[in-house]
PDB file of N, CA and C in Angstrom:
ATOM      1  N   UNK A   1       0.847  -1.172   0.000  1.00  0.00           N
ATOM      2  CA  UNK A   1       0.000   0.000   0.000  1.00  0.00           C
ATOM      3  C   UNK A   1       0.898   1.243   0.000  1.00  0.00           C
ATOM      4  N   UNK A   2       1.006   2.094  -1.059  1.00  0.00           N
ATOM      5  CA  UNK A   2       1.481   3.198  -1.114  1.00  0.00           C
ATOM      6  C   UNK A   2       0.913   4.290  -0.403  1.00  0.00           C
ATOM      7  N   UNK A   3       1.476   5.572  -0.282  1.00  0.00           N
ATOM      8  CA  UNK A   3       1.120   6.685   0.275  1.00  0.00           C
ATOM      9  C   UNK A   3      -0.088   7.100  -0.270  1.00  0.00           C
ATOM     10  N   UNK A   4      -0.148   7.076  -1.256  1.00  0.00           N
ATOM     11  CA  UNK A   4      -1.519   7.417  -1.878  1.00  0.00           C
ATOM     12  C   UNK A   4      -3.032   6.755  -1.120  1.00  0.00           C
ATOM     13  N   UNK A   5      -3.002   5.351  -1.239  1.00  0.00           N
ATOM     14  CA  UNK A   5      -3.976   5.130  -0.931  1.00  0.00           C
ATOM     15  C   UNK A   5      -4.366   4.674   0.543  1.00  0.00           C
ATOM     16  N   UNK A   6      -3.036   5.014   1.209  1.00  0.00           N
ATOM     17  CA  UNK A   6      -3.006   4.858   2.712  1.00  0.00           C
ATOM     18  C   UNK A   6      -3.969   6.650   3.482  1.00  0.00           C
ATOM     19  N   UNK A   7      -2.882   7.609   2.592  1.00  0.00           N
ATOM     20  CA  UNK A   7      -4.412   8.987   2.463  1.00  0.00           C
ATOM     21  C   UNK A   7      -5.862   8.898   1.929  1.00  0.00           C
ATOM     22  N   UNK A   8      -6.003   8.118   1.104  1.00  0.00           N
ATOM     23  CA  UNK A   8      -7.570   8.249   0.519  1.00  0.00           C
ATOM     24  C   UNK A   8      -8.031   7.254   1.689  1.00  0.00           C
ATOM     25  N   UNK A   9      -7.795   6.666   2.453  1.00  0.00           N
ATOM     26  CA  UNK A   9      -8.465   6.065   3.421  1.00  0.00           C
ATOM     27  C   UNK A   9      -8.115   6.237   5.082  1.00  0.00           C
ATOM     28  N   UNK A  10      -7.422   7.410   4.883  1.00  0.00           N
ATOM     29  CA  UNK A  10      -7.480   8.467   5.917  1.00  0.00           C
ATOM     30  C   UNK A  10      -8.729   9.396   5.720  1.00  0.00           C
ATOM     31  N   UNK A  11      -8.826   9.952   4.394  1.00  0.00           N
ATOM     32  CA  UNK A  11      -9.630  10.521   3.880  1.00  0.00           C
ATOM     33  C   UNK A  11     -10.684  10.236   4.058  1.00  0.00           C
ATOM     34  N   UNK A  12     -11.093   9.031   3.842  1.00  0.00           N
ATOM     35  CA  UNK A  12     -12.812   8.325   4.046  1.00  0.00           C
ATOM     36  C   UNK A  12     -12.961   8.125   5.484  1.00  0.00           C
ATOM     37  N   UNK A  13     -11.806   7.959   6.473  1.00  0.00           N
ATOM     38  CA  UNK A  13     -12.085   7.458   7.892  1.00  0.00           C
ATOM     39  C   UNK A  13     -12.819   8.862   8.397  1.00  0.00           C
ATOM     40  N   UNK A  14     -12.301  10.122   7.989  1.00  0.00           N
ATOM     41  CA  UNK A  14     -12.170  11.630   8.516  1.00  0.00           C
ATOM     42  C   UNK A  14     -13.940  12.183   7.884  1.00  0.00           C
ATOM     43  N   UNK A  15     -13.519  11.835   6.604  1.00  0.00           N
ATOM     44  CA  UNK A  15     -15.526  11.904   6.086  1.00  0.00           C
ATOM     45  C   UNK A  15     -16.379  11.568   6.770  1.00  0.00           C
ATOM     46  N   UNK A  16     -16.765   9.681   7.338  1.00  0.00           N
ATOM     47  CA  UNK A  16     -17.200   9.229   8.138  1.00  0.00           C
ATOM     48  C   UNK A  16     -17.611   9.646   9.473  1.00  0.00           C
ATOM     49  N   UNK A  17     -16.800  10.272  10.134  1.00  0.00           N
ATOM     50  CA  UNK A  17     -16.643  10.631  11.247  1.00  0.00           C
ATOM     51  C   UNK A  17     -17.664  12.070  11.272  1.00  0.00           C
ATOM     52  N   UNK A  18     -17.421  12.751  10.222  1.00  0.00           N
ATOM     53  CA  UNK A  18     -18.223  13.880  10.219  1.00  0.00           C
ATOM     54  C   UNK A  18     -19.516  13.646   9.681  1.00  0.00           C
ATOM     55  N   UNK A  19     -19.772  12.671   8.762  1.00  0.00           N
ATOM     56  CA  UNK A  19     -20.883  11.910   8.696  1.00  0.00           C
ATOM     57  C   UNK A  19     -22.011  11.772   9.597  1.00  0.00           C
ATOM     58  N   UNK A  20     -21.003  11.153  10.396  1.00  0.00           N
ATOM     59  CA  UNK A  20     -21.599  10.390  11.650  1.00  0.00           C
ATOM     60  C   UNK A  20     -21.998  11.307  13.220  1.00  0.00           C
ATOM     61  N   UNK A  21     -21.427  12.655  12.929  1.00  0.00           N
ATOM     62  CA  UNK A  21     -21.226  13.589  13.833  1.00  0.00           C
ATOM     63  C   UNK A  21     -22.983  14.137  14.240  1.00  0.00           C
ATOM     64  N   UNK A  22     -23.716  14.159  12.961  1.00  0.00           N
ATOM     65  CA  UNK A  22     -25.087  14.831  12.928  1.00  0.00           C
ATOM     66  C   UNK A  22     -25.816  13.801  13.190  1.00  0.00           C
ATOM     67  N   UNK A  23     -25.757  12.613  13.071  1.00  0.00           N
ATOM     68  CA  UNK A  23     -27.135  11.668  13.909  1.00  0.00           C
ATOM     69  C   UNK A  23     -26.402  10.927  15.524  1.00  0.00           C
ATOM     70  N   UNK A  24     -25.218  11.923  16.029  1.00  0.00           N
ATOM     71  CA  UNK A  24     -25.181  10.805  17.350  1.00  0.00           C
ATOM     72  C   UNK A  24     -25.448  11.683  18.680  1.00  0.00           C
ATOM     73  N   UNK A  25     -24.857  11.667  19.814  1.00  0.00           N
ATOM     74  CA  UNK A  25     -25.470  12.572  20.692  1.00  0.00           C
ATOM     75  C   UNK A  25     -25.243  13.895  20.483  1.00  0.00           C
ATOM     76  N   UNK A  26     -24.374  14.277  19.679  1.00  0.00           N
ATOM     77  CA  UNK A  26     -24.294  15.979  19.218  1.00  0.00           C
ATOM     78  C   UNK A  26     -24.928  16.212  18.318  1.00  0.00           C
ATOM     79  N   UNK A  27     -26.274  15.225  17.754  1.00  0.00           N
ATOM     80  CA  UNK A  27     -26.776  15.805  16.841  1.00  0.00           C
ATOM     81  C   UNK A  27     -28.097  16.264  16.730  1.00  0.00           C
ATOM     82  N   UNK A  28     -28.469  16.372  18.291  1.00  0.00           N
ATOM     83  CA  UNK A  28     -29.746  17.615  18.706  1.00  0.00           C
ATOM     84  C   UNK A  28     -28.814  18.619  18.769  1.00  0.00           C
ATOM     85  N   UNK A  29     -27.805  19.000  19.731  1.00  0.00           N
ATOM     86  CA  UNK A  29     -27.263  20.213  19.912  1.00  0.00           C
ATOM     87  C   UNK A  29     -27.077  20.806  18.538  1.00  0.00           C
ATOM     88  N   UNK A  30     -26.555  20.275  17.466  1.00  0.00           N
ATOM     89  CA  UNK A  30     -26.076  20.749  16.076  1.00  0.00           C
ATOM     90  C   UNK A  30     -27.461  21.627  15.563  1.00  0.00           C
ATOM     91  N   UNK A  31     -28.274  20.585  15.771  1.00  0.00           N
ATOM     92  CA  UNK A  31     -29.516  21.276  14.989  1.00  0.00           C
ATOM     93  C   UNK A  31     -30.341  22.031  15.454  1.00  0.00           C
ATOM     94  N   UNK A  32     -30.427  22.440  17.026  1.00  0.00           N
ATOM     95  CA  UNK A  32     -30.692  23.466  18.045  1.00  0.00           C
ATOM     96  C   UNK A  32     -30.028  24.671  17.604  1.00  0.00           C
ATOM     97  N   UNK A  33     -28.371  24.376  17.359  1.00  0.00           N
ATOM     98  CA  UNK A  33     -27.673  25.426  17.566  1.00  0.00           C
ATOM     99  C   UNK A  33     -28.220  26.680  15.990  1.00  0.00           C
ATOM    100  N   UNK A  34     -27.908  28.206  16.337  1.00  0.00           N
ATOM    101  CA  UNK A  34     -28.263  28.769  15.570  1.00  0.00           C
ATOM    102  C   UNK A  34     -27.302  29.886  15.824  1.00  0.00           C
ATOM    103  N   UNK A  35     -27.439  30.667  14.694  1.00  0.00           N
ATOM    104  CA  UNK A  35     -26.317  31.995  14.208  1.00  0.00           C
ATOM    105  C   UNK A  35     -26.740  32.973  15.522  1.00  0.00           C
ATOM    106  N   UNK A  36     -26.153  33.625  16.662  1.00  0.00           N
ATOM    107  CA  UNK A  36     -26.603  34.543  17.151  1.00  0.00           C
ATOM    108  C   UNK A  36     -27.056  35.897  16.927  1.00  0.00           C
ATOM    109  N   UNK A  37     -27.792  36.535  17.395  1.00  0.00           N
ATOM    110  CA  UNK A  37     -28.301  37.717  16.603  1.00  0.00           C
ATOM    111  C   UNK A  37     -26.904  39.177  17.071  1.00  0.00           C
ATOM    112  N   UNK A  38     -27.388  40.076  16.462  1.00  0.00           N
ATOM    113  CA  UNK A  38     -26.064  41.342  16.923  1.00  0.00           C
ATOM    114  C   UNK A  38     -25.939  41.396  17.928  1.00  0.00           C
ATOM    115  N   UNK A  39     -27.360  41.629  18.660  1.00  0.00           N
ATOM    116  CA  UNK A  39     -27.069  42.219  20.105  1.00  0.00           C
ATOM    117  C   UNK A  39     -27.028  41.181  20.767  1.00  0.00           C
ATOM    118  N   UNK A  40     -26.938  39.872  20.993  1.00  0.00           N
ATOM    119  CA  UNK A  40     -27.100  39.001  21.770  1.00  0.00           C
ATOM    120  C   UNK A  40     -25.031  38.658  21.874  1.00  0.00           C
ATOM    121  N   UNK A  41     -24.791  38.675  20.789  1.00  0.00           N
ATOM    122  CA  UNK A  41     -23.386  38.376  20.037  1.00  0.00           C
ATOM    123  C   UNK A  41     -22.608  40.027  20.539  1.00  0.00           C
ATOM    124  N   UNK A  42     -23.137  40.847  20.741  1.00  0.00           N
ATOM    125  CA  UNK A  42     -22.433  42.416  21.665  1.00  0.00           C
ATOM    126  C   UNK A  42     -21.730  42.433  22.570  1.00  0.00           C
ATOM    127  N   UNK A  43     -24.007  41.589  23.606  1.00  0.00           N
ATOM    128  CA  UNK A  43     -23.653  40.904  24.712  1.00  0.00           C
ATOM    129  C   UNK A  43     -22.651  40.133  25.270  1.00  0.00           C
ATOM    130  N   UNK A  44     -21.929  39.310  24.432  1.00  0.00           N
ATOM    131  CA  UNK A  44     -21.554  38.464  24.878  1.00  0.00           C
ATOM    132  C   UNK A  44     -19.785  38.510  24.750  1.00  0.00           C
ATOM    133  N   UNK A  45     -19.869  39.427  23.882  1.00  0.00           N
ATOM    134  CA  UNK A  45     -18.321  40.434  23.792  1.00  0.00           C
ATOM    135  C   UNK A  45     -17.780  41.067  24.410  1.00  0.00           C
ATOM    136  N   UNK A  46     -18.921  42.078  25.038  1.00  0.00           N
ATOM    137  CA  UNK A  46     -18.999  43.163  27.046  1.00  0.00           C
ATOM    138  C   UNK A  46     -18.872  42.500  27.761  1.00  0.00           C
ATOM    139  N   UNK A  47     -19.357  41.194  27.904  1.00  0.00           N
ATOM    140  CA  UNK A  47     -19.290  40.062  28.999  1.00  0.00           C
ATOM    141  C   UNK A  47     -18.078  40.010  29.260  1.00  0.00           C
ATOM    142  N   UNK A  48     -17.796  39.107  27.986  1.00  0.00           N
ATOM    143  CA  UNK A  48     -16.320  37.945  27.845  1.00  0.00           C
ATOM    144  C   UNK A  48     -15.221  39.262  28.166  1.00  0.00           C
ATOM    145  N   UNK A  49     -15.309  40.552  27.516  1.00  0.00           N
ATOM    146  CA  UNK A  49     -14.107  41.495  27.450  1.00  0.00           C
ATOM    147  C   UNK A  49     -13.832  41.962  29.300  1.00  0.00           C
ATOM    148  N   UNK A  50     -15.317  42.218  29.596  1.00  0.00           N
ATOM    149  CA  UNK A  50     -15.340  42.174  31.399  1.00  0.00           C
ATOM    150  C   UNK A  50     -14.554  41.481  31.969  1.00  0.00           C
ATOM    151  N   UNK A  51     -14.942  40.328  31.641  1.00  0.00           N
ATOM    152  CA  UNK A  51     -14.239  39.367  32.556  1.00  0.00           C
ATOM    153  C   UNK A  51     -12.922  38.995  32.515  1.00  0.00           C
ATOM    154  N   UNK A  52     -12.391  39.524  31.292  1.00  0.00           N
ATOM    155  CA  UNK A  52     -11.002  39.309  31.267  1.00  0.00           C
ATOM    156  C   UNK A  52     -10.147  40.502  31.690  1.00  0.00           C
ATOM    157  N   UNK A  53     -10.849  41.587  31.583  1.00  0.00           N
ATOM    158  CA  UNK A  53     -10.360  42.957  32.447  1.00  0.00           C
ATOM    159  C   UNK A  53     -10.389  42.353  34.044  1.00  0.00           C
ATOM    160  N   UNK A  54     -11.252  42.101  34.286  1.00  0.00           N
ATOM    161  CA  UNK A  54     -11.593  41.924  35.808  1.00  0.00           C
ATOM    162  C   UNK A  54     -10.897  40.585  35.933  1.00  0.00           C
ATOM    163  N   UNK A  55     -10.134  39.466  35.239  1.00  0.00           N
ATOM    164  CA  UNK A  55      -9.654  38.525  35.640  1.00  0.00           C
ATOM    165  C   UNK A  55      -7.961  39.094  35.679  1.00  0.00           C
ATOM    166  N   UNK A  56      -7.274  39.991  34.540  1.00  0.00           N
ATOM    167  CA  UNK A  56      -6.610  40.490  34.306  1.00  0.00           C
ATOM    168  C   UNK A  56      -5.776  41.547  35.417  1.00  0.00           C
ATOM    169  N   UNK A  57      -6.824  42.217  35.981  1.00  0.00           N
ATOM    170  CA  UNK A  57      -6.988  43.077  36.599  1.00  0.00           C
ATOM    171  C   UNK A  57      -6.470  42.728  38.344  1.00  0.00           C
ATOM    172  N   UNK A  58      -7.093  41.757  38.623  1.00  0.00           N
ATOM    173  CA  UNK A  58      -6.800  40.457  39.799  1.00  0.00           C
ATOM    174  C   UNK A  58      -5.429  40.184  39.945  1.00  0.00           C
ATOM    175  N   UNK A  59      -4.957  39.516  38.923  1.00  0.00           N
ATOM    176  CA  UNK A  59      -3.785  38.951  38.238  1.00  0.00           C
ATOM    177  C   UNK A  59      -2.690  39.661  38.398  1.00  0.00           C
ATOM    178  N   UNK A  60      -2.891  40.941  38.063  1.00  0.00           N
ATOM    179  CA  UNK A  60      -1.683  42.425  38.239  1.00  0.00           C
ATOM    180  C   UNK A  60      -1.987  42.686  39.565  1.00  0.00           C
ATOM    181  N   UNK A  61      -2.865  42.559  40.302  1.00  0.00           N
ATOM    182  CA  UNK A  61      -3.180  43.063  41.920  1.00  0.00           C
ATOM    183  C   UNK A  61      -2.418  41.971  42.718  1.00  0.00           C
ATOM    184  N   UNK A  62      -2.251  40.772  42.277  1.00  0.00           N
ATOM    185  CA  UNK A  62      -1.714  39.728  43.140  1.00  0.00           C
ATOM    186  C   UNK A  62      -0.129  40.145  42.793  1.00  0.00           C
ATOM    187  N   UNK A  63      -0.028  40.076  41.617  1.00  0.00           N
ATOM    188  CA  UNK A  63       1.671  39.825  41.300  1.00  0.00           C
ATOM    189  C   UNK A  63       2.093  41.279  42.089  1.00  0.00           C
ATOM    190  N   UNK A  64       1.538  42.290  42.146  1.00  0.00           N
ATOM    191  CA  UNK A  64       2.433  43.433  42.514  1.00  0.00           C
ATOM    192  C   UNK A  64       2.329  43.493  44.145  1.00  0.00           C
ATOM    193  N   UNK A  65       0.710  42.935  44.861  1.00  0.00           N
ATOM    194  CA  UNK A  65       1.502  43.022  46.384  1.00  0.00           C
ATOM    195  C   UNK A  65       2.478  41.421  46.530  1.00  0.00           C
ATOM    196  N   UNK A  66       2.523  40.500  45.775  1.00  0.00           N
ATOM    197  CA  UNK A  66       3.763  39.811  45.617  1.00  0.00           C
ATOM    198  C   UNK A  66       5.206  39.919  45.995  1.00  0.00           C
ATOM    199  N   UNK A  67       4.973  40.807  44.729  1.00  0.00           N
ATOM    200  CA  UNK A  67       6.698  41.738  44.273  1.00  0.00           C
ATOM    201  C   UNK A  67       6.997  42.714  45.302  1.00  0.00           C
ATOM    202  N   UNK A  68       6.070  43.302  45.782  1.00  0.00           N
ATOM    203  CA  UNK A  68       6.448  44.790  46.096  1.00  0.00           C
ATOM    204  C   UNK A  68       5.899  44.822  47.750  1.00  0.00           C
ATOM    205  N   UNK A  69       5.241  44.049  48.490  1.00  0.00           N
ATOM    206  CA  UNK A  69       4.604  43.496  49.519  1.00  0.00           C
ATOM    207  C   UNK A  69       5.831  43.448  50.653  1.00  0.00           C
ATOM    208  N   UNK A  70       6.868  42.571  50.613  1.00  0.00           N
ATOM    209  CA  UNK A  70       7.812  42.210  50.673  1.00  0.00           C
ATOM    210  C   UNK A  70       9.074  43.617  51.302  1.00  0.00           C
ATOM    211  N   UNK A  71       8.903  44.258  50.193  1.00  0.00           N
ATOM    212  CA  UNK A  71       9.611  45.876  50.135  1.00  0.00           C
ATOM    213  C   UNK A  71       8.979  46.550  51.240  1.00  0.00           C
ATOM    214  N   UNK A  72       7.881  46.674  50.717  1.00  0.00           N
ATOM    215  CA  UNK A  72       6.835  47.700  51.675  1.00  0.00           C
ATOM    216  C   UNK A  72       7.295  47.548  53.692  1.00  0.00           C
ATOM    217  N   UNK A  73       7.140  45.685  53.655  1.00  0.00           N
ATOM    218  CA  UNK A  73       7.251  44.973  54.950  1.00  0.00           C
ATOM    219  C   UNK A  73       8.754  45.162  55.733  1.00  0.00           C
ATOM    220  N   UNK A  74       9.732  45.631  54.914  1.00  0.00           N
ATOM    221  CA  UNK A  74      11.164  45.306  55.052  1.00  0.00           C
ATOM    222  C   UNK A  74      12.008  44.061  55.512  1.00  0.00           C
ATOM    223  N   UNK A  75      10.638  43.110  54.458  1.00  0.00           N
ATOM    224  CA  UNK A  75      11.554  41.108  55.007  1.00  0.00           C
ATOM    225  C   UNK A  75      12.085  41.399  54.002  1.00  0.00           C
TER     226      UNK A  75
END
């Protein structure tokens, strides 16, 4: 079996699979799922961008009484 046809039946294993993707347990969610609308999709941009300010935000508050905690204390 050459390279060739060792890919075309990589090829068909990888088809299959996606085949098979829409009738098994992901294939209510698939067909539930739908395009979000603008503002719902805004929403969810203000959210996600929030939370990474405010996770971000945490993150720089820990590392600097860390770093600088230490100084302040004179250990």
């Amino acid at each position: 079996m050459d390279i060739v046809d060792k890919s075309w039946e990589v090829q068909k294993r990888i088809e299959e699979r996606v085949r098979l993707l829409g009738k098994g347990k992901y294939g209510r969610v698939l067909k539930m799922a739908r395009k979000p609308t603008k503002d719902e999709y805004s929403k969810t941009v203000m959210i996600t961008g929030l939370g990474l300010f405010l996770i971000g935000g945490l993150g720089f508050a820990i590392y600097i009484l860390v770093t600088r905690l230490p100084g302040w204390l004179g250990l």
